[in-house]
C-alpha atoms as a PDB file:
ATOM      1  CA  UNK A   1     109.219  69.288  88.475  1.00  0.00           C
ATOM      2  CA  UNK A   2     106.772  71.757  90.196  1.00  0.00           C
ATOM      3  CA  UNK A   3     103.363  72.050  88.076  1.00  0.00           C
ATOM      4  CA  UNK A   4     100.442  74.453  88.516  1.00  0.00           C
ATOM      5  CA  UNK A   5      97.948  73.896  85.659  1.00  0.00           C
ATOM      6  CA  UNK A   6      99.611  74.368  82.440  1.00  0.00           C
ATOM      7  CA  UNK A   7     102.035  76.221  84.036  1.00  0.00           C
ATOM      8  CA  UNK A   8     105.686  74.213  84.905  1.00  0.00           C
ATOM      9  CA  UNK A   9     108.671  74.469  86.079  1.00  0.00           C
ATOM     10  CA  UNK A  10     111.890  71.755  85.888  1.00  0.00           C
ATOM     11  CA  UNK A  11     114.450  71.438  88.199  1.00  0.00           C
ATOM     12  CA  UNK A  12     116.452  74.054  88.709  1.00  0.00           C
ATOM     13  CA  UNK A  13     114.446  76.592  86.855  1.00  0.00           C
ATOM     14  CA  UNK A  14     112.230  79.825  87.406  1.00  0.00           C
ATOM     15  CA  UNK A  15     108.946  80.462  85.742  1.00  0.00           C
ATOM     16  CA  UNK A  16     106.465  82.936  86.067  1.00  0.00           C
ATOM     17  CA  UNK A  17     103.355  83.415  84.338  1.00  0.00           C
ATOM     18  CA  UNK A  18      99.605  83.642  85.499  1.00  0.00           C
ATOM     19  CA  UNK A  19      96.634  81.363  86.819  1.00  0.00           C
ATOM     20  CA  UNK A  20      93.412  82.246  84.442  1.00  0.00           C
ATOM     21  CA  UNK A  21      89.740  83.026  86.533  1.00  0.00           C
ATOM     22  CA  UNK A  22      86.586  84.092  84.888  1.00  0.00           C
ATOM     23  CA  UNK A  23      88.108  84.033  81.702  1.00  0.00           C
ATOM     24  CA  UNK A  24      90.808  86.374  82.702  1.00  0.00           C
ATOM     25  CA  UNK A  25      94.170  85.348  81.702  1.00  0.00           C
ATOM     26  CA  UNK A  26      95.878  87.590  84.427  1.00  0.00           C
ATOM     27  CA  UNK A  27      94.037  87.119  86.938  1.00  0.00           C
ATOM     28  CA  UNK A  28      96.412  86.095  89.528  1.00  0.00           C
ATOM     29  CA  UNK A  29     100.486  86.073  88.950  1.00  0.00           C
ATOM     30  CA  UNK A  30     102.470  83.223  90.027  1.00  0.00           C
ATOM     31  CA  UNK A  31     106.296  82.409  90.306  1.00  0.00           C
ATOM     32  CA  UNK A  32     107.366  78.728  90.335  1.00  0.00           C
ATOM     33  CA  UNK A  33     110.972  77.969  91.685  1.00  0.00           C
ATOM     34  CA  UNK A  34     111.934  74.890  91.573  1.00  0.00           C
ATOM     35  CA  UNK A  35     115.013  73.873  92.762  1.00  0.00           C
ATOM     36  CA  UNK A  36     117.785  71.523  91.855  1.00  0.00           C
ATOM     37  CA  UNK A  37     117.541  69.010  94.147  1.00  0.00           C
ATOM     38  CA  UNK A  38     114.474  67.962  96.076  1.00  0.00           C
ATOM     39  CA  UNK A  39     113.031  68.952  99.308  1.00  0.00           C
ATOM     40  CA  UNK A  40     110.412  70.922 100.907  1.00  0.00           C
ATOM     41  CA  UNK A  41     107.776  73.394  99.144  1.00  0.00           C
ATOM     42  CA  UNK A  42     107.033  76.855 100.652  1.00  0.00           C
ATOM     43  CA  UNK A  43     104.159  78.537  99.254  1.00  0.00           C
ATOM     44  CA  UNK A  44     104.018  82.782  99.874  1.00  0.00           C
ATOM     45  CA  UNK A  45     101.215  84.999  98.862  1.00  0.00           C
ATOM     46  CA  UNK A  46     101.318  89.041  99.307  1.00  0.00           C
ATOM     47  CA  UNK A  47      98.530  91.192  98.328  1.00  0.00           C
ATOM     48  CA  UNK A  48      95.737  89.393  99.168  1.00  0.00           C
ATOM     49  CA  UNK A  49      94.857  92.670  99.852  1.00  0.00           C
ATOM     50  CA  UNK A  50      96.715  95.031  97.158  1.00  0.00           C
ATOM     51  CA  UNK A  51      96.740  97.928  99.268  1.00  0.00           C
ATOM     52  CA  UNK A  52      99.766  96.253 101.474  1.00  0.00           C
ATOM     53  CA  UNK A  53     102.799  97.280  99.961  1.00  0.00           C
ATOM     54  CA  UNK A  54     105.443  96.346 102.282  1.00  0.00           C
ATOM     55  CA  UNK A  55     104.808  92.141 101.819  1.00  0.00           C
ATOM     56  CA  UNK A  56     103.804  92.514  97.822  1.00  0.00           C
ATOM     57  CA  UNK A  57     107.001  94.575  97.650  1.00  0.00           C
ATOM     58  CA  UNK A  58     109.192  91.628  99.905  1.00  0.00           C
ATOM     59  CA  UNK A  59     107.581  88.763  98.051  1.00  0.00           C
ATOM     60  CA  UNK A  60     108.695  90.183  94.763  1.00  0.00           C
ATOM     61  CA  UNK A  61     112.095  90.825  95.847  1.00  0.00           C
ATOM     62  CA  UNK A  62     112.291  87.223  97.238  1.00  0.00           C
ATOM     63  CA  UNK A  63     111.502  85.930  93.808  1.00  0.00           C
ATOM     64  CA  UNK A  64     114.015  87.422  92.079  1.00  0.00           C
ATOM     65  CA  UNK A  65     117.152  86.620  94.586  1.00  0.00           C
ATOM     66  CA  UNK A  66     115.803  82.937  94.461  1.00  0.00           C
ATOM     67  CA  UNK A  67     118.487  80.801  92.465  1.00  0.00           C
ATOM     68  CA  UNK A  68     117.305  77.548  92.137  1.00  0.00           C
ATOM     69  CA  UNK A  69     120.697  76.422  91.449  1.00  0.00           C
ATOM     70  CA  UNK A  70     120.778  76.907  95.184  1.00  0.00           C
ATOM     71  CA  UNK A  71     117.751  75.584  96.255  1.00  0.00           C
ATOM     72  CA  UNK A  72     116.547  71.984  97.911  1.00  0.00           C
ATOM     73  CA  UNK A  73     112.549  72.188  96.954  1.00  0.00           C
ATOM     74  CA  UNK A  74     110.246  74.429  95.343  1.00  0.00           C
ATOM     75  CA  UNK A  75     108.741  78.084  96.167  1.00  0.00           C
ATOM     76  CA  UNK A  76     105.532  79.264  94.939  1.00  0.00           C
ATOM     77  CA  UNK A  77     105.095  82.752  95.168  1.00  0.00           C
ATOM     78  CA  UNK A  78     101.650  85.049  94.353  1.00  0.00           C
ATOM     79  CA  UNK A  79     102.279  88.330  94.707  1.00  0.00           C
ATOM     80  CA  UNK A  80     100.142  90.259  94.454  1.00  0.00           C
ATOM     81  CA  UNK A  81      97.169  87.867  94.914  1.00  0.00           C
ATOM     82  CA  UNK A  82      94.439  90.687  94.466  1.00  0.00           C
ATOM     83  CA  UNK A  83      95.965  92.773  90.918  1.00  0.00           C
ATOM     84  CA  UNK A  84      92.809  94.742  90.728  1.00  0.00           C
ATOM     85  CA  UNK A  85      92.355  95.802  94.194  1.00  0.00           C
ATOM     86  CA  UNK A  86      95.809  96.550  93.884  1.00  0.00           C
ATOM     87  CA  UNK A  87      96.126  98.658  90.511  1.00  0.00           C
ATOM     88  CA  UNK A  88      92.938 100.355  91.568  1.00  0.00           C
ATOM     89  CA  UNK A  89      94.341 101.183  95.012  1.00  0.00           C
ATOM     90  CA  UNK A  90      92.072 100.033  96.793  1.00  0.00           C
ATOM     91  CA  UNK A  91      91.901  98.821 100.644  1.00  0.00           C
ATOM     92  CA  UNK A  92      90.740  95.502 101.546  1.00  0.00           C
ATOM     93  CA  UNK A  93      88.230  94.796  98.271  1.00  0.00           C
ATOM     94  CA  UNK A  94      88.803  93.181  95.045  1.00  0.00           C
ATOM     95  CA  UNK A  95      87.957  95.850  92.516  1.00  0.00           C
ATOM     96  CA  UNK A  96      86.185  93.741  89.518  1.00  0.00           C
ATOM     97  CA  UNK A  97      83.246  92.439  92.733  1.00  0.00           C
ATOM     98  CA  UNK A  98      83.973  94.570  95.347  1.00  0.00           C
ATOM     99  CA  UNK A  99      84.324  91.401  97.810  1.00  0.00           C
ATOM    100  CA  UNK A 100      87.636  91.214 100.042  1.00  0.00           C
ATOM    101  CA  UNK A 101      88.919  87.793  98.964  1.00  0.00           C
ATOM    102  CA  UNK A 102      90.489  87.133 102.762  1.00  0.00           C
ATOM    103  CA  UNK A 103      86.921  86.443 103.405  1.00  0.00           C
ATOM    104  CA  UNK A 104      86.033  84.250 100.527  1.00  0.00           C
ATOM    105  CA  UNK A 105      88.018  81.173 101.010  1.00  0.00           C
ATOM    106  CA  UNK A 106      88.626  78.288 100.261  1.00  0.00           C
ATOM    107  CA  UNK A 107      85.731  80.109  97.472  1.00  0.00           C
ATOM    108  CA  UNK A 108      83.843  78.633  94.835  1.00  0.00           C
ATOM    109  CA  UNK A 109      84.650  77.553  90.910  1.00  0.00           C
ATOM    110  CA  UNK A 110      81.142  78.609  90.315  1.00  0.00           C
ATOM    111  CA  UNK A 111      81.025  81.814  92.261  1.00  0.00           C
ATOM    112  CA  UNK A 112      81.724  85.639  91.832  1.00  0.00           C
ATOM    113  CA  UNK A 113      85.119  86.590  90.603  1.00  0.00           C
ATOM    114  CA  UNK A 114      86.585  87.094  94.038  1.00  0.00           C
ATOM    115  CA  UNK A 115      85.629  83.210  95.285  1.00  0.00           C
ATOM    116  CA  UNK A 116      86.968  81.946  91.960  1.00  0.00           C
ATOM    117  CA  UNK A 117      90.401  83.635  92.853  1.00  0.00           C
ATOM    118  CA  UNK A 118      90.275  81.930  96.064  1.00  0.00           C
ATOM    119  CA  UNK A 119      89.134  78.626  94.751  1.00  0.00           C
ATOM    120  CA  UNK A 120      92.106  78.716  92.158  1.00  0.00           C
ATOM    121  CA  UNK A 121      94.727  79.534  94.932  1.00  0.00           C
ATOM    122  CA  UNK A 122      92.893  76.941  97.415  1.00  0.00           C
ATOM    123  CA  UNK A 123      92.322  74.145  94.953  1.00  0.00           C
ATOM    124  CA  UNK A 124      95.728  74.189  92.680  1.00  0.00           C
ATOM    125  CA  UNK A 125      98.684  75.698  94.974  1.00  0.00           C
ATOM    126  CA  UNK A 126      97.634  74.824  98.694  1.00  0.00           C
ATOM    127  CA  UNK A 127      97.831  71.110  97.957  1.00  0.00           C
ATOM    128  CA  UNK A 128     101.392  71.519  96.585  1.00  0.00           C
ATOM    129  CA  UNK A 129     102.663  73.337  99.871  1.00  0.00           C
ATOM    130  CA  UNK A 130     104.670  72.081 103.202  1.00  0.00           C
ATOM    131  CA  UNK A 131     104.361  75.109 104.786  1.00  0.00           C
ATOM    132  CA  UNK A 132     101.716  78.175 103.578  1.00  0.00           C
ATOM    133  CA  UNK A 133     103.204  82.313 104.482  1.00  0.00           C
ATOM    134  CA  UNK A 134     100.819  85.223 103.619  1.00  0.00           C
ATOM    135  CA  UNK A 135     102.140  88.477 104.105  1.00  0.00           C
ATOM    136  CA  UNK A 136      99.748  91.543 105.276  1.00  0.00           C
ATOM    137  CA  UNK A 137     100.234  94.461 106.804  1.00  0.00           C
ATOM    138  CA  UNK A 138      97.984  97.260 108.431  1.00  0.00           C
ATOM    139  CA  UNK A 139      96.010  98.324 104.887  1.00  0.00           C
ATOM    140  CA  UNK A 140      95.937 102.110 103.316  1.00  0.00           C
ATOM    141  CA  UNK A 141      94.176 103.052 106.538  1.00  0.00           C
ATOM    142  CA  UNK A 142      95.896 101.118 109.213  1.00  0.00           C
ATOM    143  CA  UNK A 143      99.310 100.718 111.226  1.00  0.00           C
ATOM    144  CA  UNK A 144      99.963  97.155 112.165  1.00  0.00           C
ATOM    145  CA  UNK A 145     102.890  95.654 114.439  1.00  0.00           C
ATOM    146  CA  UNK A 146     104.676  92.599 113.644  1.00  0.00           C
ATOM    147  CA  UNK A 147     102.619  89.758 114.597  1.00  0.00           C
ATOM    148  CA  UNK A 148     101.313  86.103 113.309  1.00  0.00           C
ATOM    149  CA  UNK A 149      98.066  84.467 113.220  1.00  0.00           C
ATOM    150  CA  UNK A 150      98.114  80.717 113.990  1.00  0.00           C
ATOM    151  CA  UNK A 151      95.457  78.383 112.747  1.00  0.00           C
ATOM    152  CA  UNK A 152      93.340  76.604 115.745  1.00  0.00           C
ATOM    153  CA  UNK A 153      90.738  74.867 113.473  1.00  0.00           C
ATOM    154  CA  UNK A 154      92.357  72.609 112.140  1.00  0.00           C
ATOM    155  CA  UNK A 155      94.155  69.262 113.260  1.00  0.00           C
ATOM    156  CA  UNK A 156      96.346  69.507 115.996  1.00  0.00           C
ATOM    157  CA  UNK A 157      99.544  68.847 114.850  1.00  0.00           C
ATOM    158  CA  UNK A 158      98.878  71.456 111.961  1.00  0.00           C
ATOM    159  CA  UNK A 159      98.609  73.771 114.540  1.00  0.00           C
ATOM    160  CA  UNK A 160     101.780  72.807 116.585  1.00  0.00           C
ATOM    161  CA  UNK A 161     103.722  72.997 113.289  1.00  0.00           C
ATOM    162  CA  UNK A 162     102.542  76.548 112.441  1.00  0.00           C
ATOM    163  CA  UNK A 163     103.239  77.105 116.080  1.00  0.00           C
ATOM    164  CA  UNK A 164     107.202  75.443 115.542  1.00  0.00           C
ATOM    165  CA  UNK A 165     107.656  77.352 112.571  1.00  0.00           C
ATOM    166  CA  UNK A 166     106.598  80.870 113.119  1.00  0.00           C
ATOM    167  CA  UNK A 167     109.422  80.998 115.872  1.00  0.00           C
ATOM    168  CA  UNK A 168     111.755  82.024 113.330  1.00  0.00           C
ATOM    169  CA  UNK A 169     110.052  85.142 112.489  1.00  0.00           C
ATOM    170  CA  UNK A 170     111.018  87.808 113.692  1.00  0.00           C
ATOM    171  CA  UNK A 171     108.248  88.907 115.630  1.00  0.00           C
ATOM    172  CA  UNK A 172     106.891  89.681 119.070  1.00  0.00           C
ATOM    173  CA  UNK A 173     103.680  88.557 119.242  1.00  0.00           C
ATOM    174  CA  UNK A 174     101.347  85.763 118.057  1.00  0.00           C
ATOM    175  CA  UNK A 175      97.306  84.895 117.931  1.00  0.00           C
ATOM    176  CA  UNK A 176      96.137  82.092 117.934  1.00  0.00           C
ATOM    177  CA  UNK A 177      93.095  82.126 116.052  1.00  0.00           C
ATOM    178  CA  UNK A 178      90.187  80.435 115.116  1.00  0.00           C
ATOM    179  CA  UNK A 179      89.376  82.571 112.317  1.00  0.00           C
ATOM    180  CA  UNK A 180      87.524  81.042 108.719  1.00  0.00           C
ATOM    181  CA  UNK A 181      87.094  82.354 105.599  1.00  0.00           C
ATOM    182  CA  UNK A 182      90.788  83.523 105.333  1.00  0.00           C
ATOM    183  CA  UNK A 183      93.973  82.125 103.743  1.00  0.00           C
ATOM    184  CA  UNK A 184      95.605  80.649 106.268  1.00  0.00           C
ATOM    185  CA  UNK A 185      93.042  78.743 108.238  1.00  0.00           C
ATOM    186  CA  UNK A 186      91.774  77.334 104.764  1.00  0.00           C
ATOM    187  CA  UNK A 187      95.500  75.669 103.812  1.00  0.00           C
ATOM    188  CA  UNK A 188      95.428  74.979 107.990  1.00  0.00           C
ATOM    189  CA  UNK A 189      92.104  72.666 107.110  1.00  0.00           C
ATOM    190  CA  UNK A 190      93.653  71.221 103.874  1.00  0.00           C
ATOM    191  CA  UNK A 191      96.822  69.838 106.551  1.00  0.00           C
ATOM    192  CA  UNK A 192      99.291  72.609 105.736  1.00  0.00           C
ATOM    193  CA  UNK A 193     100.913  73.992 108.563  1.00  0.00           C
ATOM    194  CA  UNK A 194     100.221  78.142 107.952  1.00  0.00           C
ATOM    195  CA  UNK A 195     100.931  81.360 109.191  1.00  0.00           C
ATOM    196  CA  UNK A 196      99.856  84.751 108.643  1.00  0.00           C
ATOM    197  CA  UNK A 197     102.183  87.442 108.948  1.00  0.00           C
ATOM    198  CA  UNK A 198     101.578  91.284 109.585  1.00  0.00           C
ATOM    199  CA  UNK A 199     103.888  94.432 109.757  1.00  0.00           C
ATOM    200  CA  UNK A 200     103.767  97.910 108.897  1.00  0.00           C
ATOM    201  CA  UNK A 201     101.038  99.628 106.823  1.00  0.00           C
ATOM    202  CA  UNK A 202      99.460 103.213 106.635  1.00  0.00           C
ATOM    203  CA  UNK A 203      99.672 102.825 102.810  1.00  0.00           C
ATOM    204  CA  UNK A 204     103.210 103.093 102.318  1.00  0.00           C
ATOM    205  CA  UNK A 205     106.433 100.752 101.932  1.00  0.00           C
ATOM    206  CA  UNK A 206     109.405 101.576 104.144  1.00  0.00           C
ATOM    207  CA  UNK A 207     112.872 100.136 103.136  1.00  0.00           C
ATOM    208  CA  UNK A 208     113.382  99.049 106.851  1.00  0.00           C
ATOM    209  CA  UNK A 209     109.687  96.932 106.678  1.00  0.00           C
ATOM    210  CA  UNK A 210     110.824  95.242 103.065  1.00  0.00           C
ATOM    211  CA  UNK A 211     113.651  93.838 104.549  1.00  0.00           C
ATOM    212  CA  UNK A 212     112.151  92.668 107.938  1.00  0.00           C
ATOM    213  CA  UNK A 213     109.734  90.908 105.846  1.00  0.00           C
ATOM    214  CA  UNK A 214     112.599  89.585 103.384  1.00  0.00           C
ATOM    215  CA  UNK A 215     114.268  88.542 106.229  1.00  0.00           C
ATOM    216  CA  UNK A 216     111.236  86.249 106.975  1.00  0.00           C
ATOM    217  CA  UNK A 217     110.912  84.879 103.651  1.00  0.00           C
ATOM    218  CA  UNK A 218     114.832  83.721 104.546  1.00  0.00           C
ATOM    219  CA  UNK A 219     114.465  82.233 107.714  1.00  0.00           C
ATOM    220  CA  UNK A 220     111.292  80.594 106.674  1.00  0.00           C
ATOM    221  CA  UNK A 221     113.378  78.883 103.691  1.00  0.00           C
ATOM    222  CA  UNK A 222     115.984  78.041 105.757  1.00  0.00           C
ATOM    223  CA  UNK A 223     113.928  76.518 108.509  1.00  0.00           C
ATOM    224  CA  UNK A 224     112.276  74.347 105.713  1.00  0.00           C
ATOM    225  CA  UNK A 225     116.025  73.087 103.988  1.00  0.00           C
ATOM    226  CA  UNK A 226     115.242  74.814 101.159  1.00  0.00           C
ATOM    227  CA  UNK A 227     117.868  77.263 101.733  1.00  0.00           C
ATOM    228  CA  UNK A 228     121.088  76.571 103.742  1.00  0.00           C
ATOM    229  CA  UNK A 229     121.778  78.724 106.883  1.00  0.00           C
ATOM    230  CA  UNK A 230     121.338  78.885 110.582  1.00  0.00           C
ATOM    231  CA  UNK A 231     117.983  80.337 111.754  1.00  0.00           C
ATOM    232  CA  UNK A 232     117.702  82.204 115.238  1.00  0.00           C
ATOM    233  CA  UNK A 233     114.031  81.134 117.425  1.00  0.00           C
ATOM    234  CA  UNK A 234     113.017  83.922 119.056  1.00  0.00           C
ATOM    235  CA  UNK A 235     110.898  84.422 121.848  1.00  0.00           C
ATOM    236  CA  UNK A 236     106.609  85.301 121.757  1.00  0.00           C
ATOM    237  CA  UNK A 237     103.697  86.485 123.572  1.00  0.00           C
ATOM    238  CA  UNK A 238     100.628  84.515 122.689  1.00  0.00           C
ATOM    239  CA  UNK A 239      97.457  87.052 122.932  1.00  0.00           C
ATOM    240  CA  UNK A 240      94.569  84.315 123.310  1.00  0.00           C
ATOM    241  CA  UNK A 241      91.631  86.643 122.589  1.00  0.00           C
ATOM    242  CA  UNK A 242      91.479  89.997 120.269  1.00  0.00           C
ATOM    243  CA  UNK A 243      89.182  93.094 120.904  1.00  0.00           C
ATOM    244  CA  UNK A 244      87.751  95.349 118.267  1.00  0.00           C
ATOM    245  CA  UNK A 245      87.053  98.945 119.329  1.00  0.00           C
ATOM    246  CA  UNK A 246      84.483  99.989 117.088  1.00  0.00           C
ATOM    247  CA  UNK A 247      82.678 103.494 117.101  1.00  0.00           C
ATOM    248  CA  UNK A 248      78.783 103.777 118.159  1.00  0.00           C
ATOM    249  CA  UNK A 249      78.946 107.130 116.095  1.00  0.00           C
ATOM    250  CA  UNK A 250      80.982 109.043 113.410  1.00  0.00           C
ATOM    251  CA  UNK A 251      83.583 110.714 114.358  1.00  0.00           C
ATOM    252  CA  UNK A 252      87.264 112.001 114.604  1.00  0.00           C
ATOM    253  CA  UNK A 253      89.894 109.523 116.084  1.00  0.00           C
ATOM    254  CA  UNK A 254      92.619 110.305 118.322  1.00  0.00           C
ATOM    255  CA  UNK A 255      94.534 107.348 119.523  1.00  0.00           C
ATOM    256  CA  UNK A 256      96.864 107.278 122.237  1.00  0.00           C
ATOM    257  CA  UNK A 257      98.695 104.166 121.468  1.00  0.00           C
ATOM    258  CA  UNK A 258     100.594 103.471 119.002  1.00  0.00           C
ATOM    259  CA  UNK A 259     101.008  99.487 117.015  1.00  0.00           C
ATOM    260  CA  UNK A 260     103.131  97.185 119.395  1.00  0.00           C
ATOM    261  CA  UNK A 261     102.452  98.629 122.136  1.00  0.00           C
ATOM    262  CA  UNK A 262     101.526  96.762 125.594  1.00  0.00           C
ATOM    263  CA  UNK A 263      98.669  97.745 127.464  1.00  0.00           C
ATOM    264  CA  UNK A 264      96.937  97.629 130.679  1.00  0.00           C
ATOM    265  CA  UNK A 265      93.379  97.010 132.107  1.00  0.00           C
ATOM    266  CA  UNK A 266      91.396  99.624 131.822  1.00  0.00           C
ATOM    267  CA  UNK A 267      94.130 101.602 130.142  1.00  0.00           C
ATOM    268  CA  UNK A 268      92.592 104.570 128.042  1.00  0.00           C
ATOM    269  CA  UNK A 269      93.145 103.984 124.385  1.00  0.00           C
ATOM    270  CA  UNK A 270      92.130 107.131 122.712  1.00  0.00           C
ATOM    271  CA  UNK A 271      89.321 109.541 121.962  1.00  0.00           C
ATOM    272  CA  UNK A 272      86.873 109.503 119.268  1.00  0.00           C
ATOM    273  CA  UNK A 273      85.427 113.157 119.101  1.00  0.00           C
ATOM    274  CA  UNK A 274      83.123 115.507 116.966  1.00  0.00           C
ATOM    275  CA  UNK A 275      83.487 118.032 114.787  1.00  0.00           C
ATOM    276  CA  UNK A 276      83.449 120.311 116.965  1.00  0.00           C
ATOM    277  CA  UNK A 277      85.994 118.674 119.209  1.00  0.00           C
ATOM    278  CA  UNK A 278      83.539 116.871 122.140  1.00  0.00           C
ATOM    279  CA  UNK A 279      84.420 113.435 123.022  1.00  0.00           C
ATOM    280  CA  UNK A 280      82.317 110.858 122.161  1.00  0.00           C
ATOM    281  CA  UNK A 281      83.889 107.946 123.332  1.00  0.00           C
ATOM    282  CA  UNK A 282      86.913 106.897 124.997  1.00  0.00           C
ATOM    283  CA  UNK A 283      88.017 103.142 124.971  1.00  0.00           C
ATOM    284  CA  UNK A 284      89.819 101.360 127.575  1.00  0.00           C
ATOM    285  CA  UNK A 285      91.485  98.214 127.341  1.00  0.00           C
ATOM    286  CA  UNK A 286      89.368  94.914 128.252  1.00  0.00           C
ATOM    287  CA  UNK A 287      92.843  93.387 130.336  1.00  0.00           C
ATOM    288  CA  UNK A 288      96.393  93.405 130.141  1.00  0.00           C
ATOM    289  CA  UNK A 289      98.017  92.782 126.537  1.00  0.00           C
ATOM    290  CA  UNK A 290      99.322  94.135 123.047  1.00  0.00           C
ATOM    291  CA  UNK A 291      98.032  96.876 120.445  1.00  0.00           C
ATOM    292  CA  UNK A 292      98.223  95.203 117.077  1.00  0.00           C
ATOM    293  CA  UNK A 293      96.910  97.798 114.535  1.00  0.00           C
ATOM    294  CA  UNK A 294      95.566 101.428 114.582  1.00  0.00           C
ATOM    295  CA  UNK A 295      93.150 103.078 112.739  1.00  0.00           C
ATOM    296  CA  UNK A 296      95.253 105.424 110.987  1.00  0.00           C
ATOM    297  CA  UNK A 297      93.051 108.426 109.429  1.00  0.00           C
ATOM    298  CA  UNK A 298      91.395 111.127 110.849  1.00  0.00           C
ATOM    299  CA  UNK A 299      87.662 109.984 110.100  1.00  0.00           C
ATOM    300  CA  UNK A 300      86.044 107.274 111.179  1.00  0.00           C
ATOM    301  CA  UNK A 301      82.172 105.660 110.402  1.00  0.00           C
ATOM    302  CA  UNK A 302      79.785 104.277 112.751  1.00  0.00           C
ATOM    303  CA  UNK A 303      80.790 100.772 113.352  1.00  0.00           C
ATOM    304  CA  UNK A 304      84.469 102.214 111.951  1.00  0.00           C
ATOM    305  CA  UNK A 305      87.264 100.337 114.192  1.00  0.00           C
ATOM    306  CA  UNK A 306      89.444 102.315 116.157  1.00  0.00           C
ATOM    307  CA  UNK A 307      92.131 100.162 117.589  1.00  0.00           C
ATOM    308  CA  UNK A 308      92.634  96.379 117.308  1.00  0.00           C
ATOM    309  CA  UNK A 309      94.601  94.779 120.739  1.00  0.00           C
ATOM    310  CA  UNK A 310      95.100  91.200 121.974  1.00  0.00           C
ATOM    311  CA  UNK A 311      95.301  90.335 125.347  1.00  0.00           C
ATOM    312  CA  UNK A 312      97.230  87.849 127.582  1.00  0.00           C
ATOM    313  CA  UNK A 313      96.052  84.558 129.104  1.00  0.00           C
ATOM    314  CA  UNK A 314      96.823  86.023 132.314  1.00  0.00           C
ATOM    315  CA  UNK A 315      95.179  89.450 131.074  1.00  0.00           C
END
């Protein structure tokens, strides 16, 4: 039996329904799968930031090829974690407090809206989980290549089994990170080995990025027992440290790299120039590495981020 408040499912049956904050009743929609026979439980949220269509989209489809006729242990799925950010199309924030709820956990019964949605996930379905996936990609105004976070502050061997386990995705690169506030370092601190996963982006869904990300949700199963299959490890670049290029000024942003792409010292990134087409700054990479996401629109603010890159321990 798999049980999140009054909300149950037996073995070998599929429910969904909805966890109640602030005296919402849909405030955050949940799918329990519980399979027939025993075994492992793999928790997935998408849309912890609604404008990331690509994972919201995968998880969905995942929970309706689930048969838990064929399962050995339970999926939860949330997808998508933030419905108001998502319905109101909005990048990042949560629409009814305007916080962005990957900053707000593990959150706070007592707090604003966004920390109770975080408190609900963090307090009632991390606990129940072997293994924690959160699916992102770039938002409405970024690109992102496939990549993982890894949880470092936590206990060690949660770290080595988010390590193990994200080898099945298929992905190139991985950061390790020491990163708080956010999903998957606060499952990471509760002892569940957690990952989070990025791809894609720019505001749209792509039938080629669904599947990549379905194809996850597979191997991820099947590395747990909860599906049966074979699994294929595949080999990663660990970027140790991750650079923000952020403007000084307004301006227009022309990069000249593109998501996934590796870089070298002192490599020029792009141009951020006026209105009137003068460069204002140029970034260059910090050492030798990986671009992970893009700044995708024209415009940028002061303090706007142009390009995001990680770079090697040997960068």
């Amino acid at each position: 039996m798999l049980k999140v408040n009054d909300l149950t499912a037996l073995r070998g049956e599929k429910v969904h329904g909805y966890l109640s904050v602030k005296d919402e009743e849909k405030a955050i929609p949940i799918t329990l799968i519980s399979g027939k026979n025993e075994g492992k439980c793999l928790v997935i949220t998408a849309g912890v930031h609604g404008g990331e269509y690509a994972g919201i989209e995968a998880a969905i489809r995942f929970m309706q090829e689930l048969d838990p006729a064929k399962m050995a242990g339970d999926v939860i799925i949330i997808s998508p974690a933030n419905l108001s950010g998502f319905f109101a199309t909005l990048h990042s924030i949560v629409a009814v407090d305007g916080k962005n709820l990957n900053r707000c956990f593990p959150g706070d019964a007592e707090g604003s809206y966004t920390e109770q949605l975080a408190h609900a996930i963090s307090s009632k379905v991390f606990p129940l989980a072997d293994l924690y996936l959160d699916l992102h990609c770039g938002d409405l105004h970024e690109g992102a290549t496939p990549y993982a976070y890894i949880p470092l502050d936590c206990a060690p061997e949660v770290t080595s089994a988010s390590f193990a386990a994200s080898e099945v995705l298929n992905i190139r690169y991985r950061r390790p990170s020491l990163g708080t506030g956010n999903s998957y370092a606060s499952a990471a601190k509760l002892g569940v080995p957690s990952i989070l996963l990025e791809r894609a982006g720019r505001g749209i869904w792509e039938e080629a990025d669904v599947k990549a990300f379905l194809q996850d949700l597979r191997s991820m199963a099947i590395y747990l027992g909860i599906l049966q299959g074979e699994v294929e490890r595949h080999p990663m670049m660990d970027l140790v440290k991750e650079v923000d290029a952020r403007t000084q000024t307004e301006g227009l942003w022309y990069p000249m790299v593109n998501p996934g792409d590796e870089i070298r010292k002192g490599q020029k990134l792009g141009e951020l120039r006026d209105v009137f087409g003068n460069v204002l700054q140029e970034p260059t990479a910090q050492g030798d590495g990986a671009v992970l996401y893009t700044k995708c629109t024209l415009a940028i603010r002061k303090g706007g981020l142009m390009v995001c890159y990680g770079l090697r321990e040997d960068g």
